[in-house]
C-alpha atoms as a PDB file:
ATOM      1  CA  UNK A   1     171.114  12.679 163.387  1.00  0.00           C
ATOM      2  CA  UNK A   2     168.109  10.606 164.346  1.00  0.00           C
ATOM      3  CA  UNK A   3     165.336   9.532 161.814  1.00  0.00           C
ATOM      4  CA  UNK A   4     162.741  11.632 163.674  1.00  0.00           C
ATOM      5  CA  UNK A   5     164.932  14.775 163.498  1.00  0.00           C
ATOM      6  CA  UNK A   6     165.787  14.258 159.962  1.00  0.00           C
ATOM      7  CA  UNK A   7     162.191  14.302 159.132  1.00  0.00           C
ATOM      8  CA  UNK A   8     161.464  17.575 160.933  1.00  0.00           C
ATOM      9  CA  UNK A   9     164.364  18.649 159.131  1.00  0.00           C
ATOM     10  CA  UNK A  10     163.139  18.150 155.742  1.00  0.00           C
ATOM     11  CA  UNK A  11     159.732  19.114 156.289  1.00  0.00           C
ATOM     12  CA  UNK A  12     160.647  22.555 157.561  1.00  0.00           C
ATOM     13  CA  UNK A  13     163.310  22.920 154.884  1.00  0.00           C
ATOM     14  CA  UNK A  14     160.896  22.459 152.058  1.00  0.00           C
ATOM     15  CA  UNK A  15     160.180  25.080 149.633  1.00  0.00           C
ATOM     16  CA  UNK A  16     158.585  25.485 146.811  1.00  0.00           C
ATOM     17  CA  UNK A  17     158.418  28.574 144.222  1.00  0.00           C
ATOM     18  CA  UNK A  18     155.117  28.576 142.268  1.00  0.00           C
ATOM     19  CA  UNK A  19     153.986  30.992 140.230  1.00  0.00           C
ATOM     20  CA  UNK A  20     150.222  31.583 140.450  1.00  0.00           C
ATOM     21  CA  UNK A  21     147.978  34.394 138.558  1.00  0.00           C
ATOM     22  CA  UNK A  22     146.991  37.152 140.949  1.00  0.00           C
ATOM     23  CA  UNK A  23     143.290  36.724 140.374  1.00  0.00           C
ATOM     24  CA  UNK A  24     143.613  32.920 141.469  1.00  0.00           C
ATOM     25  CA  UNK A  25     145.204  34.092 144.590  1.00  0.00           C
ATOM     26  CA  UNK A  26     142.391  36.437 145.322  1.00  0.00           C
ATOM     27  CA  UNK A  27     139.870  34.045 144.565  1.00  0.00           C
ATOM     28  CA  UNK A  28     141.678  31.796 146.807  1.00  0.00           C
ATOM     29  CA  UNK A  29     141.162  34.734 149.565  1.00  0.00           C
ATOM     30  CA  UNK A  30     137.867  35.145 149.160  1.00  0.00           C
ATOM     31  CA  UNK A  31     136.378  31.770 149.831  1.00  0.00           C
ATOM     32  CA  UNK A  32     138.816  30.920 152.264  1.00  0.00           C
ATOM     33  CA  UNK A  33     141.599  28.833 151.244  1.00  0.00           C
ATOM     34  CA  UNK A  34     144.182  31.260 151.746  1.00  0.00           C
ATOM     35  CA  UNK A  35     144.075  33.133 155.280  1.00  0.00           C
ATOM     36  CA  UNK A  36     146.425  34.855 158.320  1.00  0.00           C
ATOM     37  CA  UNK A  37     147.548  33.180 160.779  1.00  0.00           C
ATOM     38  CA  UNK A  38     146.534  34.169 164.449  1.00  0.00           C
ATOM     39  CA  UNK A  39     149.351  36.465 164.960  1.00  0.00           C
ATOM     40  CA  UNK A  40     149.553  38.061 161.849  1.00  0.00           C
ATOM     41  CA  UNK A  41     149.206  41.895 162.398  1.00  0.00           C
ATOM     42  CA  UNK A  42     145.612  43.834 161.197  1.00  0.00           C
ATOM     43  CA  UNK A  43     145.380  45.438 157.872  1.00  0.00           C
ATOM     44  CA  UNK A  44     147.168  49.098 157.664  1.00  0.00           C
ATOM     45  CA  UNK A  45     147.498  50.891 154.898  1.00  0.00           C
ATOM     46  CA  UNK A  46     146.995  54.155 153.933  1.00  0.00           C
ATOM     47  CA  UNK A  47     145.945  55.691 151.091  1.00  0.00           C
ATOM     48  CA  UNK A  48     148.931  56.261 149.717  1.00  0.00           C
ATOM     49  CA  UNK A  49     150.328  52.672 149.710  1.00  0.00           C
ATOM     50  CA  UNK A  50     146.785  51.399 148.151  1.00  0.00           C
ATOM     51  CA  UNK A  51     147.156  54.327 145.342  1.00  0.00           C
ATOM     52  CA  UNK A  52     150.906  52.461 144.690  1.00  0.00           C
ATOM     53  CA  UNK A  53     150.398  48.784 144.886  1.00  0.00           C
ATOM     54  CA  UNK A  54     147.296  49.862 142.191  1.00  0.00           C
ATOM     55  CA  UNK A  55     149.883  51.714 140.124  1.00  0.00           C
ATOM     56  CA  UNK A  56     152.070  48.962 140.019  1.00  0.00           C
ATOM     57  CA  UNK A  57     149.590  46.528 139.262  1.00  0.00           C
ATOM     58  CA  UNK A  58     147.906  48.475 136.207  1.00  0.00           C
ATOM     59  CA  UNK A  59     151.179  49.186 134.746  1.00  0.00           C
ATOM     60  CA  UNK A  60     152.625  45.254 135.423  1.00  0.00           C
ATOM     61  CA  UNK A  61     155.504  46.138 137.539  1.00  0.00           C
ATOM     62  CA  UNK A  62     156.306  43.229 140.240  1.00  0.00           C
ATOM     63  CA  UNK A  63     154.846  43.950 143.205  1.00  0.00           C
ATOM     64  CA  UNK A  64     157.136  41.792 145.003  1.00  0.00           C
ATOM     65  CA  UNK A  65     156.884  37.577 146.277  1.00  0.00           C
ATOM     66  CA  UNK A  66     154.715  36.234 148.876  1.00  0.00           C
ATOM     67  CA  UNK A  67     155.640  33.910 151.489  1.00  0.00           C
ATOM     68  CA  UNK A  68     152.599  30.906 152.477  1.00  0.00           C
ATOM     69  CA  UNK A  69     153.093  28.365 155.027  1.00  0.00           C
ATOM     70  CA  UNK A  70     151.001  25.007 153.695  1.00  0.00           C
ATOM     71  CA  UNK A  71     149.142  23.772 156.645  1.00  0.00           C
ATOM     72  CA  UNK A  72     147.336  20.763 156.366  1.00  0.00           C
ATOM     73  CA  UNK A  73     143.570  19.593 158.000  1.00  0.00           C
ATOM     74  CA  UNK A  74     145.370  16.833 160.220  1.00  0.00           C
ATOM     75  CA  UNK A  75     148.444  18.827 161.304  1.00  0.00           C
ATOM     76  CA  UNK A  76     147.414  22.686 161.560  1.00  0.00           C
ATOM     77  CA  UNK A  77     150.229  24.984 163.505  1.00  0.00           C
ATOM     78  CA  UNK A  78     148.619  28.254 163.829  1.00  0.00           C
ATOM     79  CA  UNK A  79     144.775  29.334 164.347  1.00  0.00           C
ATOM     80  CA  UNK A  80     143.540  31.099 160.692  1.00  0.00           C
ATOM     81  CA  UNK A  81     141.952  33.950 160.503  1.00  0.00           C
ATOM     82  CA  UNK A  82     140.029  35.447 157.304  1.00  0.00           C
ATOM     83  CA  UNK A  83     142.033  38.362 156.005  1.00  0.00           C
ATOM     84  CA  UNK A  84     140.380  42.014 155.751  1.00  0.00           C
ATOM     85  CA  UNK A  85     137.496  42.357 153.557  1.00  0.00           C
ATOM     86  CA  UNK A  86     136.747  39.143 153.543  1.00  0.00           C
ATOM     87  CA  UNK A  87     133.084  38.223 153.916  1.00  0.00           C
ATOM     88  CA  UNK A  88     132.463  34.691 153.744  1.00  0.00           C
ATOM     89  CA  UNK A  89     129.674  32.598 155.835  1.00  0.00           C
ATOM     90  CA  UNK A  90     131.888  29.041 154.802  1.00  0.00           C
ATOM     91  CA  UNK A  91     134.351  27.904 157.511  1.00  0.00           C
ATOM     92  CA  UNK A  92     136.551  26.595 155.499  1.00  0.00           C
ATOM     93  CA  UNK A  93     140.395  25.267 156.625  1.00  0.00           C
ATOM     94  CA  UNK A  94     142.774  27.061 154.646  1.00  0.00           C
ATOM     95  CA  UNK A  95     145.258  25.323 152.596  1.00  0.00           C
ATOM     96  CA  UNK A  96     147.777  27.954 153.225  1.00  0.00           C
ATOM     97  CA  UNK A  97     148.373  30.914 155.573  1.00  0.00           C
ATOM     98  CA  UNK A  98     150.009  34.155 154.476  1.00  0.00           C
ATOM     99  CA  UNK A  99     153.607  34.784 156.219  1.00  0.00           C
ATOM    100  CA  UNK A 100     154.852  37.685 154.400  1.00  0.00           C
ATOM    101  CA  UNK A 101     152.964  39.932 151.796  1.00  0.00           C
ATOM    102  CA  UNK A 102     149.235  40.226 153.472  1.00  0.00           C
ATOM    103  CA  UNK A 103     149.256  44.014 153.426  1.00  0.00           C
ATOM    104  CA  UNK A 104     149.976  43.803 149.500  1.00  0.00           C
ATOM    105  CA  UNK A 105     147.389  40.970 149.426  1.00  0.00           C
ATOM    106  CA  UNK A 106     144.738  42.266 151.286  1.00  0.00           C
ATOM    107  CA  UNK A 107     144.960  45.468 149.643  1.00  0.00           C
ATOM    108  CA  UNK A 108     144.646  43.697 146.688  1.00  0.00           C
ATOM    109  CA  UNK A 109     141.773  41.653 147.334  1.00  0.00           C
ATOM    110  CA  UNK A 110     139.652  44.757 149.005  1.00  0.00           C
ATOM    111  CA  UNK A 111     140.428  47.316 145.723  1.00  0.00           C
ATOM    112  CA  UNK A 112     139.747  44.531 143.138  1.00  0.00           C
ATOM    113  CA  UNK A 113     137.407  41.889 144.529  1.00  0.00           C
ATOM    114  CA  UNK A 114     135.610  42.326 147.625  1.00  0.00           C
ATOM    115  CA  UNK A 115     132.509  44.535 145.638  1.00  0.00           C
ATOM    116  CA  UNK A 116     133.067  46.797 149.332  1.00  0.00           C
ATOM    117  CA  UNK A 117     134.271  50.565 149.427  1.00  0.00           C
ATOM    118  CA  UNK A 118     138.120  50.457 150.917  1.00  0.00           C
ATOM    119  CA  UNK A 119     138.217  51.962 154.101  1.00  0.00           C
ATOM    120  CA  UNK A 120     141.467  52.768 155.260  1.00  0.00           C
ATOM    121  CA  UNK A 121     142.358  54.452 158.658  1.00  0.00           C
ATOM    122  CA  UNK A 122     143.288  58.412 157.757  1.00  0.00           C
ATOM    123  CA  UNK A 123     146.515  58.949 160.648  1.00  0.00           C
ATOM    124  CA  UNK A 124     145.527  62.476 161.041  1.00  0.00           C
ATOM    125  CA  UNK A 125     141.716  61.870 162.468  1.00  0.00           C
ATOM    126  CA  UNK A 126     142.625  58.146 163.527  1.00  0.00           C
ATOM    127  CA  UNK A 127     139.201  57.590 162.191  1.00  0.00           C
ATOM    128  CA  UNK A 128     138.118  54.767 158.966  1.00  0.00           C
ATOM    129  CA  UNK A 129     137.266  56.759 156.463  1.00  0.00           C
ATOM    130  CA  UNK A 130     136.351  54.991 152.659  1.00  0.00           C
ATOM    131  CA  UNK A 131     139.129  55.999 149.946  1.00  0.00           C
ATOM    132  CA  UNK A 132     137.927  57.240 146.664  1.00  0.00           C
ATOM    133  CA  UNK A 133     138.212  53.727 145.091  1.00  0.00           C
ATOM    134  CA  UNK A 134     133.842  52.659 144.693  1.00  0.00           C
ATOM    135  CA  UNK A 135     132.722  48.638 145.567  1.00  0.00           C
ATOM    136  CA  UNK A 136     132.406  46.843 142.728  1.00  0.00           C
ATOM    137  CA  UNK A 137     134.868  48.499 140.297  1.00  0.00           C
ATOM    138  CA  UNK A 138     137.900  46.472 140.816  1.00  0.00           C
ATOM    139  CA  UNK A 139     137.005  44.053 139.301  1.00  0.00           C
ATOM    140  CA  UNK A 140     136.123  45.820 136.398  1.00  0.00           C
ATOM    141  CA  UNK A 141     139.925  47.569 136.287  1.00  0.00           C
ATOM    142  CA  UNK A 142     141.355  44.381 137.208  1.00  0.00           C
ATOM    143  CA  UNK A 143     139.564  43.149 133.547  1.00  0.00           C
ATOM    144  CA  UNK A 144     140.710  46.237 131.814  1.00  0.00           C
ATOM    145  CA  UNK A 145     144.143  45.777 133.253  1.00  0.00           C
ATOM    146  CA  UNK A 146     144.489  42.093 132.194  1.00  0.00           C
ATOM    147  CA  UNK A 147     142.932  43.174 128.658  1.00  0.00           C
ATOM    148  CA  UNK A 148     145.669  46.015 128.505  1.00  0.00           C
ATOM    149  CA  UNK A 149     148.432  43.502 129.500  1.00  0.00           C
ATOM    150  CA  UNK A 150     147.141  40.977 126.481  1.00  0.00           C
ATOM    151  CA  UNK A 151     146.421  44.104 124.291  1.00  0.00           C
ATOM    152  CA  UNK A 152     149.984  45.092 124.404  1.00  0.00           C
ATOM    153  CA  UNK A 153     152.098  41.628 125.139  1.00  0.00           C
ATOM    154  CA  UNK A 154     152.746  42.276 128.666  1.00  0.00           C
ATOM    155  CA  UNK A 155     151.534  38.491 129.635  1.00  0.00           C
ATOM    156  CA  UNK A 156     154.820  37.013 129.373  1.00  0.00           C
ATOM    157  CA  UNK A 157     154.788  34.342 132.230  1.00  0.00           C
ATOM    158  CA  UNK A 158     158.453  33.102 131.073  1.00  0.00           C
ATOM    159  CA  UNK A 159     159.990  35.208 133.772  1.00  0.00           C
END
């Protein structure tokens, strides 16, 4: 093997497991250094699947790993995109671009800290309509969750 294919090699082979605190990742959303690659589909959920990830969530149940590809300023391999919800003016380069988990993310990010009604597209009308969740109280549950977890030991990051 040549030296120029063993470096492609390792740099596609690299992977790294990090754990990182929900919030961070959503804060990471919101002003841009996480984002979608280009061909990532749109976001779309239903009700249903937002009323479950939020379920999960409040009652600390995994709600599963998330693939990121790091892409670099100097060597960038897909166009980014800003995922739904997101309302930034800053044109920022992400660090890294979601793979696998943006519907979980996105959901995420619109329910607990966009401040913006979720509207979700209702498959019987094929019209956006805004789910019962209000702007601005994610964040709110997304304290009293965290305080809940703390309250009652559930904040074990040894696992």
């Amino acid at each position: 093997m040549t030296a120029t294919a063993e470096h492609q090699m390792d740099s596609i082979s690299t992977f790294d497991i990090t754990k990182y605190p929900l919030f961070d990742v959503l804060k990471d959303i919101k002003i841009g250094r996480i984002q979608l690659p280009d061909f990532q589909r749109d976001w779309v959920w239903d009700d249903t699947h937002v009323r479950r990830l939020l379920a999960s969530i409040s009652l600390a149940y995994p709600i599963g790993a998330v693939m990121m590809l790091q892409q670099g300023i100097e060597r960038q391999q897909f166009k980014p995109r800003l995922l739904d919800g997101v309302a930034t003016t800053a044109t920022q380069t992400p660090n890294l671009l979601v793979l696998d988990g943006q519907q979980r993310l996105t959901t995420s990010f619109m329910v607990l800290l966009s401040e913006q009604p979720v509207v979700i597209k209702d498959p019987s009308q094929k019209l956006r309509v805004s789910t019962t969740i209000p702007a601005r109280s994610g964040l709110k549950a997304l304290k009293s969750i965290v305080f809940l977890r703390n309250f009652y030991g559930f904040n074990n990051h040894s696992g």
